[in-house]
PDB file of N, CA and C in Angstrom:
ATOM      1  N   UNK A   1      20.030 -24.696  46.665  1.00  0.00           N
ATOM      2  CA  UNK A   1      19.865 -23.803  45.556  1.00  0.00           C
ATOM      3  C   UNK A   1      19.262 -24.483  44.340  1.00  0.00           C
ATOM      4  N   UNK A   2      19.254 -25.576  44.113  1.00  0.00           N
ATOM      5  CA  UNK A   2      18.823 -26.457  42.880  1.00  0.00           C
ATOM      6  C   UNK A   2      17.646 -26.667  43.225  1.00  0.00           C
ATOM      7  N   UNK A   3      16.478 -26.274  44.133  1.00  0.00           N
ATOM      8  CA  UNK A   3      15.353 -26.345  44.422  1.00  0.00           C
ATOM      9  C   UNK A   3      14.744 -24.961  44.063  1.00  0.00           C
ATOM     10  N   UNK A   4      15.589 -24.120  43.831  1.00  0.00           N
ATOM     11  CA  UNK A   4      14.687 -22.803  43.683  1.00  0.00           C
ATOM     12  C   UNK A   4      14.518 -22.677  41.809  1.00  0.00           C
ATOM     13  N   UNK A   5      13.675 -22.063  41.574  1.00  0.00           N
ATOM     14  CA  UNK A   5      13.123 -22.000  40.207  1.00  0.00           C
ATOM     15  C   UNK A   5      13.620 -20.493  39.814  1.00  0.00           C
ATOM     16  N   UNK A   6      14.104 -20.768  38.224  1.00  0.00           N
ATOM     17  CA  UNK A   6      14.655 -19.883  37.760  1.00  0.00           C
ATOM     18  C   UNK A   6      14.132 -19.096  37.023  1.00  0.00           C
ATOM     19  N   UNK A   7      14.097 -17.835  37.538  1.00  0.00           N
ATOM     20  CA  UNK A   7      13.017 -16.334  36.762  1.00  0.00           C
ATOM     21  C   UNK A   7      13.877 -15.938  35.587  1.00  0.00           C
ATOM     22  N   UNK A   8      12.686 -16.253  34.660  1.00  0.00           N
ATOM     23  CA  UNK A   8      13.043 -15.695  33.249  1.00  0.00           C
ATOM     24  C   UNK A   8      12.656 -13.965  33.075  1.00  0.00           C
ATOM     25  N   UNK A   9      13.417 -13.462  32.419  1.00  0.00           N
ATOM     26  CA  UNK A   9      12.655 -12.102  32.066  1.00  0.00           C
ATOM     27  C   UNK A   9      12.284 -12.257  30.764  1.00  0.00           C
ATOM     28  N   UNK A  10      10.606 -12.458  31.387  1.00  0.00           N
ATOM     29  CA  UNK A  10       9.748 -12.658  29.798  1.00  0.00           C
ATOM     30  C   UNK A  10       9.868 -11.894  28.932  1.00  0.00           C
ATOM     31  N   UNK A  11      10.054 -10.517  29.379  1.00  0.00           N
ATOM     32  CA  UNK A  11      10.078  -8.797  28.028  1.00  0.00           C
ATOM     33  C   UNK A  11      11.356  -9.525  27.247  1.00  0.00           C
ATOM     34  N   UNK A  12      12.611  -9.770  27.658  1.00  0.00           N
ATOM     35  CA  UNK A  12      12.815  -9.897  26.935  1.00  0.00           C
ATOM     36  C   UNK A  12      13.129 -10.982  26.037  1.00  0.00           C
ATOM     37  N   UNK A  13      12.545 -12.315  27.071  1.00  0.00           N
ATOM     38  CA  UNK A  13      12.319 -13.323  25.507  1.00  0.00           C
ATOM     39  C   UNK A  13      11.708 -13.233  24.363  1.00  0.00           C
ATOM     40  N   UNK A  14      10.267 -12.439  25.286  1.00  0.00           N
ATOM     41  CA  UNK A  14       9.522 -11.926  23.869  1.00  0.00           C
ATOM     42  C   UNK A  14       9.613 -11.066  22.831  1.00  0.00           C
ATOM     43  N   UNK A  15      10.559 -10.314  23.241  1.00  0.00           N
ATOM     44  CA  UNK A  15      11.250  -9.085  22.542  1.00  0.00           C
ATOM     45  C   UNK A  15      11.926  -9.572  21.410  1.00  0.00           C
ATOM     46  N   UNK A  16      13.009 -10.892  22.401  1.00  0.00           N
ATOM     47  CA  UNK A  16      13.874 -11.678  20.807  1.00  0.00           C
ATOM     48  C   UNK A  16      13.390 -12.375  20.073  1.00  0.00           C
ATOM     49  N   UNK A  17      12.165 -13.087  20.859  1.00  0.00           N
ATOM     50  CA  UNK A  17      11.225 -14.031  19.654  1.00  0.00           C
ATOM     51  C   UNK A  17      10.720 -12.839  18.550  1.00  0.00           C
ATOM     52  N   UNK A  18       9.877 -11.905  18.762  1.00  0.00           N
ATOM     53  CA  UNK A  18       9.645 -11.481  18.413  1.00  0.00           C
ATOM     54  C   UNK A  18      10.192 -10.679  17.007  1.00  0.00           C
ATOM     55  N   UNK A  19      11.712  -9.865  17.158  1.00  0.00           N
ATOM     56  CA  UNK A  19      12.594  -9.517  16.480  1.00  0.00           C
ATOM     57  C   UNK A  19      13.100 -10.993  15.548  1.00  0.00           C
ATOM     58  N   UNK A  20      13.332 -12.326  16.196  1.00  0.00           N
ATOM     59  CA  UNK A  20      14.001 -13.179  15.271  1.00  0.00           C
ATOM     60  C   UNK A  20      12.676 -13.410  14.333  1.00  0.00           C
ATOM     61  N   UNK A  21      11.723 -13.379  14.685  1.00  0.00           N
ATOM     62  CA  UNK A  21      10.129 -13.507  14.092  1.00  0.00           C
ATOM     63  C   UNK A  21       9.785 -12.885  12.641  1.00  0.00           C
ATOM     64  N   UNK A  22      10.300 -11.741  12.859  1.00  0.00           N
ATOM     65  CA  UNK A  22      10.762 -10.190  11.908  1.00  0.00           C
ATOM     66  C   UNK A  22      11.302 -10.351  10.977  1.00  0.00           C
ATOM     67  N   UNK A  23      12.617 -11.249  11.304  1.00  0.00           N
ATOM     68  CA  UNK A  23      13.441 -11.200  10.376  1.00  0.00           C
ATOM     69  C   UNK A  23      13.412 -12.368   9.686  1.00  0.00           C
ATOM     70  N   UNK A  24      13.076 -13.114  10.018  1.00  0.00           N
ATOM     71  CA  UNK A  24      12.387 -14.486   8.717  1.00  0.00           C
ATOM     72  C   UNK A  24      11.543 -14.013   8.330  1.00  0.00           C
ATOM     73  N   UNK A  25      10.713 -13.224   8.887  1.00  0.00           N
ATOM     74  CA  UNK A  25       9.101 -12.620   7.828  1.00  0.00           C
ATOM     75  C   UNK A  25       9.359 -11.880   6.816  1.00  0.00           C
ATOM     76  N   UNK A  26      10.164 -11.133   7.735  1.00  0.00           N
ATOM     77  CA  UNK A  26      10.491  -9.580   6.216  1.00  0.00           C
ATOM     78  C   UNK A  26      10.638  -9.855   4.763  1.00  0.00           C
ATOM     79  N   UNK A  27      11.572 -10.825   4.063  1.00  0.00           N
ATOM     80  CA  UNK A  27      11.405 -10.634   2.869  1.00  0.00           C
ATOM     81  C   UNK A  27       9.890 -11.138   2.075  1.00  0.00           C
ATOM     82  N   UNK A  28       8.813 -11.561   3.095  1.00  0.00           N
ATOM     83  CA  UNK A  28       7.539 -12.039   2.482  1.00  0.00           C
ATOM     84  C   UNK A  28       6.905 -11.111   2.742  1.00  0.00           C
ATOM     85  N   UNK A  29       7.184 -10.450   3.625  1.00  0.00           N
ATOM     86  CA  UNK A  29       6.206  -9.048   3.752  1.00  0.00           C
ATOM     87  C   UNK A  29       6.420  -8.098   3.096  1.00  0.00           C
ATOM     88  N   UNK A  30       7.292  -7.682   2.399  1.00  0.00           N
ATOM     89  CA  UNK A  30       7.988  -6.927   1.619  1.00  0.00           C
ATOM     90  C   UNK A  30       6.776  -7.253   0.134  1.00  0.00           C
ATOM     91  N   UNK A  31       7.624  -8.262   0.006  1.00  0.00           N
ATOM     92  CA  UNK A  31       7.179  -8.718  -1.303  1.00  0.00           C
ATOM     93  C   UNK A  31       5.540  -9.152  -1.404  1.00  0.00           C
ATOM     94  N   UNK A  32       4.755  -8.970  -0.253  1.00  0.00           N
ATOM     95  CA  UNK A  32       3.487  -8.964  -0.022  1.00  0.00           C
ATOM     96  C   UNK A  32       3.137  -7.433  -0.490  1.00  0.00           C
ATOM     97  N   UNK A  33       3.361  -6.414   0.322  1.00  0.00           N
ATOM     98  CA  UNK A  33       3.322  -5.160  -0.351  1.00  0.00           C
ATOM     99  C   UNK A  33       3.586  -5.033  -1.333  1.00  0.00           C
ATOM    100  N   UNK A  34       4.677  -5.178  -1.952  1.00  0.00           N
ATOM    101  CA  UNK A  34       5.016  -4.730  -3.516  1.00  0.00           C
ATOM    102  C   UNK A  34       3.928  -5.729  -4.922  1.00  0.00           C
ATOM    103  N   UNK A  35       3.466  -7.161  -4.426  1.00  0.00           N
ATOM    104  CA  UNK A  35       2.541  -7.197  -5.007  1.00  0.00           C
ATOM    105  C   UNK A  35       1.196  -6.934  -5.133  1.00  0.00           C
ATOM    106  N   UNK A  36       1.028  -6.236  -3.720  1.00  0.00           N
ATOM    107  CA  UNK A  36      -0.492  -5.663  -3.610  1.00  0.00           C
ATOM    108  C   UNK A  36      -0.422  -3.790  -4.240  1.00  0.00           C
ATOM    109  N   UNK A  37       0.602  -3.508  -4.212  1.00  0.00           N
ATOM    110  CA  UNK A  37       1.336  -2.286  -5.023  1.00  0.00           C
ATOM    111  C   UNK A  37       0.406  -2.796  -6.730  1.00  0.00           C
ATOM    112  N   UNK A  38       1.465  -3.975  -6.443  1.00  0.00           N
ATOM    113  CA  UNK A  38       1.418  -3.914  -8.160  1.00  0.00           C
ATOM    114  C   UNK A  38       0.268  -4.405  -9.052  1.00  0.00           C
ATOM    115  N   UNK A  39      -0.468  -5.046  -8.844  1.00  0.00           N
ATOM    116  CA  UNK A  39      -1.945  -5.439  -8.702  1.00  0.00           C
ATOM    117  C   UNK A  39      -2.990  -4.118  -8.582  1.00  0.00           C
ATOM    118  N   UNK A  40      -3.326  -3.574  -7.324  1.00  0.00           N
ATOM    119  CA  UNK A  40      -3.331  -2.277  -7.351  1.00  0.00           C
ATOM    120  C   UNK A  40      -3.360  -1.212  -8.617  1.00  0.00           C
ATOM    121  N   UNK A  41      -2.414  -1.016  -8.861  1.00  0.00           N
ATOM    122  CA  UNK A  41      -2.284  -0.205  -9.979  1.00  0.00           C
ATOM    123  C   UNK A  41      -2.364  -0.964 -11.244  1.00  0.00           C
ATOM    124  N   UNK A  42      -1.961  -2.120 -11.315  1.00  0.00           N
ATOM    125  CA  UNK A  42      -2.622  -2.472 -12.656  1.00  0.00           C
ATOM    126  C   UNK A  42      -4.502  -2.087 -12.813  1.00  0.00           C
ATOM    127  N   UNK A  43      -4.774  -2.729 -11.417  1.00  0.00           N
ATOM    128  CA  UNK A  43      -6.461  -2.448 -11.600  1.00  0.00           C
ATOM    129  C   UNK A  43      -7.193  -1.493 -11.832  1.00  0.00           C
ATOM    130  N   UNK A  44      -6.322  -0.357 -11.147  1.00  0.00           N
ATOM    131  CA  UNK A  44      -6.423   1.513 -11.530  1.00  0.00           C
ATOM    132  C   UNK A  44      -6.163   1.912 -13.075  1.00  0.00           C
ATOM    133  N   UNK A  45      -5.316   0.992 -13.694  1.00  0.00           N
ATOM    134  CA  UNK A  45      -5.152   1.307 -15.144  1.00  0.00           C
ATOM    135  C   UNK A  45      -6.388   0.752 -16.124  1.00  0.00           C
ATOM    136  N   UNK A  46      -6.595  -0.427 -15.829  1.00  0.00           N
ATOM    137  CA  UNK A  46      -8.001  -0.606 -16.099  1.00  0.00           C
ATOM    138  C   UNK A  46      -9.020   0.191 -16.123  1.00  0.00           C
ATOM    139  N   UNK A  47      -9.618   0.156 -14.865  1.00  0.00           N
ATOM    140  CA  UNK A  47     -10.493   0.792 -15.037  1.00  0.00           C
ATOM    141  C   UNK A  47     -10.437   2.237 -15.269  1.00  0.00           C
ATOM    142  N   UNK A  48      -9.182   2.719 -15.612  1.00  0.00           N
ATOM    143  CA  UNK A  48      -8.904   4.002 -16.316  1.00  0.00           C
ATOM    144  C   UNK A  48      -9.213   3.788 -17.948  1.00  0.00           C
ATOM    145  N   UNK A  49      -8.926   2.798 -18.227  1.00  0.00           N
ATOM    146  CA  UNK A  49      -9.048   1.908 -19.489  1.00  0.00           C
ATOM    147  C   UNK A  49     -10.765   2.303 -20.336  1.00  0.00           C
ATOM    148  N   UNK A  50     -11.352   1.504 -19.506  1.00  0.00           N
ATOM    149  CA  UNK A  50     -12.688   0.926 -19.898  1.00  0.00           C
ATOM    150  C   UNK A  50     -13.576   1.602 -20.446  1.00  0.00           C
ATOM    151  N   UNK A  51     -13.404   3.082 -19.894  1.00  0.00           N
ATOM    152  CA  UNK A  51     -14.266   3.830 -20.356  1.00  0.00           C
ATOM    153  C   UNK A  51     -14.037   4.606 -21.817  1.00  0.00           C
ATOM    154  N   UNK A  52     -12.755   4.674 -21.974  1.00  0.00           N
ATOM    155  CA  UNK A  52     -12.564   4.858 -23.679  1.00  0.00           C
ATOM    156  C   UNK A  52     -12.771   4.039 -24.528  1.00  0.00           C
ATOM    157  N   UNK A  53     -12.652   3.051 -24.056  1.00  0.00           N
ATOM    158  CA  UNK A  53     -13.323   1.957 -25.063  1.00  0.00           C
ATOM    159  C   UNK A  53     -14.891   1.449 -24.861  1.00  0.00           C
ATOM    160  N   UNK A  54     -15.492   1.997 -24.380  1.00  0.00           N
ATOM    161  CA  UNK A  54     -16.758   2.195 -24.227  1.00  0.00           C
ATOM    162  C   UNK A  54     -17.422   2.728 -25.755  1.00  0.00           C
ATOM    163  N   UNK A  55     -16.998   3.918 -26.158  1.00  0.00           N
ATOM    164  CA  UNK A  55     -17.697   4.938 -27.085  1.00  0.00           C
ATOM    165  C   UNK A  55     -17.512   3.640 -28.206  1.00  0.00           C
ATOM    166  N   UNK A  56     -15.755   3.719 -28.515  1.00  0.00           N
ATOM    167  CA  UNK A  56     -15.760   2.796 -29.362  1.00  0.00           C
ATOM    168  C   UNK A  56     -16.444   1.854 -30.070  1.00  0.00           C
ATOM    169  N   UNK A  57     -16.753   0.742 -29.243  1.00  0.00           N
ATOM    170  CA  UNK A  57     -17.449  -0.535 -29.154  1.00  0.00           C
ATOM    171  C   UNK A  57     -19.194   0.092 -29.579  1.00  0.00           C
ATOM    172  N   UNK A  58     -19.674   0.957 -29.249  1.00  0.00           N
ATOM    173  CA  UNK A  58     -20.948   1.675 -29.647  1.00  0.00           C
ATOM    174  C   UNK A  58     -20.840   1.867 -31.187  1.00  0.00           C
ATOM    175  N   UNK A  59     -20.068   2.535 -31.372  1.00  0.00           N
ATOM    176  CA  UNK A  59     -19.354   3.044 -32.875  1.00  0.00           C
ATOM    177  C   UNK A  59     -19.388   1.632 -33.915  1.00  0.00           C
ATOM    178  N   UNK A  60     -18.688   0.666 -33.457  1.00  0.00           N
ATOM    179  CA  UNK A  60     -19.143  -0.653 -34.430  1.00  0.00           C
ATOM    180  C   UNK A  60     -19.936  -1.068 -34.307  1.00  0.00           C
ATOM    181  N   UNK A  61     -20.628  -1.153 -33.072  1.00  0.00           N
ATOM    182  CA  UNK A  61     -21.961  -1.902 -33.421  1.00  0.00           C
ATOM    183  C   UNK A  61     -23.303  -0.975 -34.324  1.00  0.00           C
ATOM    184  N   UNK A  62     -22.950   0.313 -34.504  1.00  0.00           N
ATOM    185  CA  UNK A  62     -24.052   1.029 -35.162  1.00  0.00           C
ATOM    186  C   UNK A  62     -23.921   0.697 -36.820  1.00  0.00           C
ATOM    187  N   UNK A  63     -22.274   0.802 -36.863  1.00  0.00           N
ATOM    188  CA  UNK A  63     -21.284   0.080 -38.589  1.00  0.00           C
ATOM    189  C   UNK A  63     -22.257  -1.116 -38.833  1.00  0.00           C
ATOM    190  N   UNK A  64     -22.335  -1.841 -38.111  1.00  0.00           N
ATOM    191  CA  UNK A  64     -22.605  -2.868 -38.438  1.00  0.00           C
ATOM    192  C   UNK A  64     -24.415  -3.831 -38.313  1.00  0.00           C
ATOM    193  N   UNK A  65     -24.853  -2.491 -37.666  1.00  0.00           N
ATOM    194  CA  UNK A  65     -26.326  -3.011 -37.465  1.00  0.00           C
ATOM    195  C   UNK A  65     -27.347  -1.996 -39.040  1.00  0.00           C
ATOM    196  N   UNK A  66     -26.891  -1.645 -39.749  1.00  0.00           N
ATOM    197  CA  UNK A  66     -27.082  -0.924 -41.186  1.00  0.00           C
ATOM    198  C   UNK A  66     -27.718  -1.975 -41.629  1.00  0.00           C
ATOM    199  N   UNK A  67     -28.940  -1.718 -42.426  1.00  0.00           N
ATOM    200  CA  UNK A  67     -29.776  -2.322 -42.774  1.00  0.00           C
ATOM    201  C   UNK A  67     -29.190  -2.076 -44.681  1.00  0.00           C
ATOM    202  N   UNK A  68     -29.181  -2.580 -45.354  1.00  0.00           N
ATOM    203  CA  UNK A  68     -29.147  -2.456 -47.035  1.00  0.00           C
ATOM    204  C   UNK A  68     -30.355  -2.762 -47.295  1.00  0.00           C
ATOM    205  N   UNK A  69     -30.836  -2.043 -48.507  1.00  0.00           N
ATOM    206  CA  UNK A  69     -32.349  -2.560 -48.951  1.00  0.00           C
ATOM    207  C   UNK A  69     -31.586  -2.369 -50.941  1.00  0.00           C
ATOM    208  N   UNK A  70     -32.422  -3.008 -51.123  1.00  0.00           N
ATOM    209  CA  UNK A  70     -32.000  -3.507 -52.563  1.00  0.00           C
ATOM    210  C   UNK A  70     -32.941  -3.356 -53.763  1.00  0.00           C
TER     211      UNK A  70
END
């Protein structure tokens, strides 16, 4: 009997590697999403941003390109 080779059932080693795999990952994956969340929407606020301050920035430079004659 010590000559015969011993059958693993691969499904489910890979199943537990897999699951123990999971669970060391999860709190980086988590927190991978929530900073691509949060990034994300900062960048959406921006460029929600930009365009009101567009007119603006026009507005001083006209203030300030006034010619005086004397």
């Amino acid at each position: 009997m010590a000559n015969h080779p011993v059958k693993y059932n691969t499904t489910q080693n890979r199943a537990g590697t897999w699951k123990h795999n999971w669970e060391v990952m999860k709190p980086f994956v988590h927190f991978g999403f929530k900073a691509i969340a949060l990034i994300g929407g900062t960048l959406i606020s921006i460029i929600k941003l930009l365009p009101m301050l567009a007119p603006h920035k026009e507005e001083a430079q006209k203030k300030e390109t006034r010619i005086i004659r004397i």
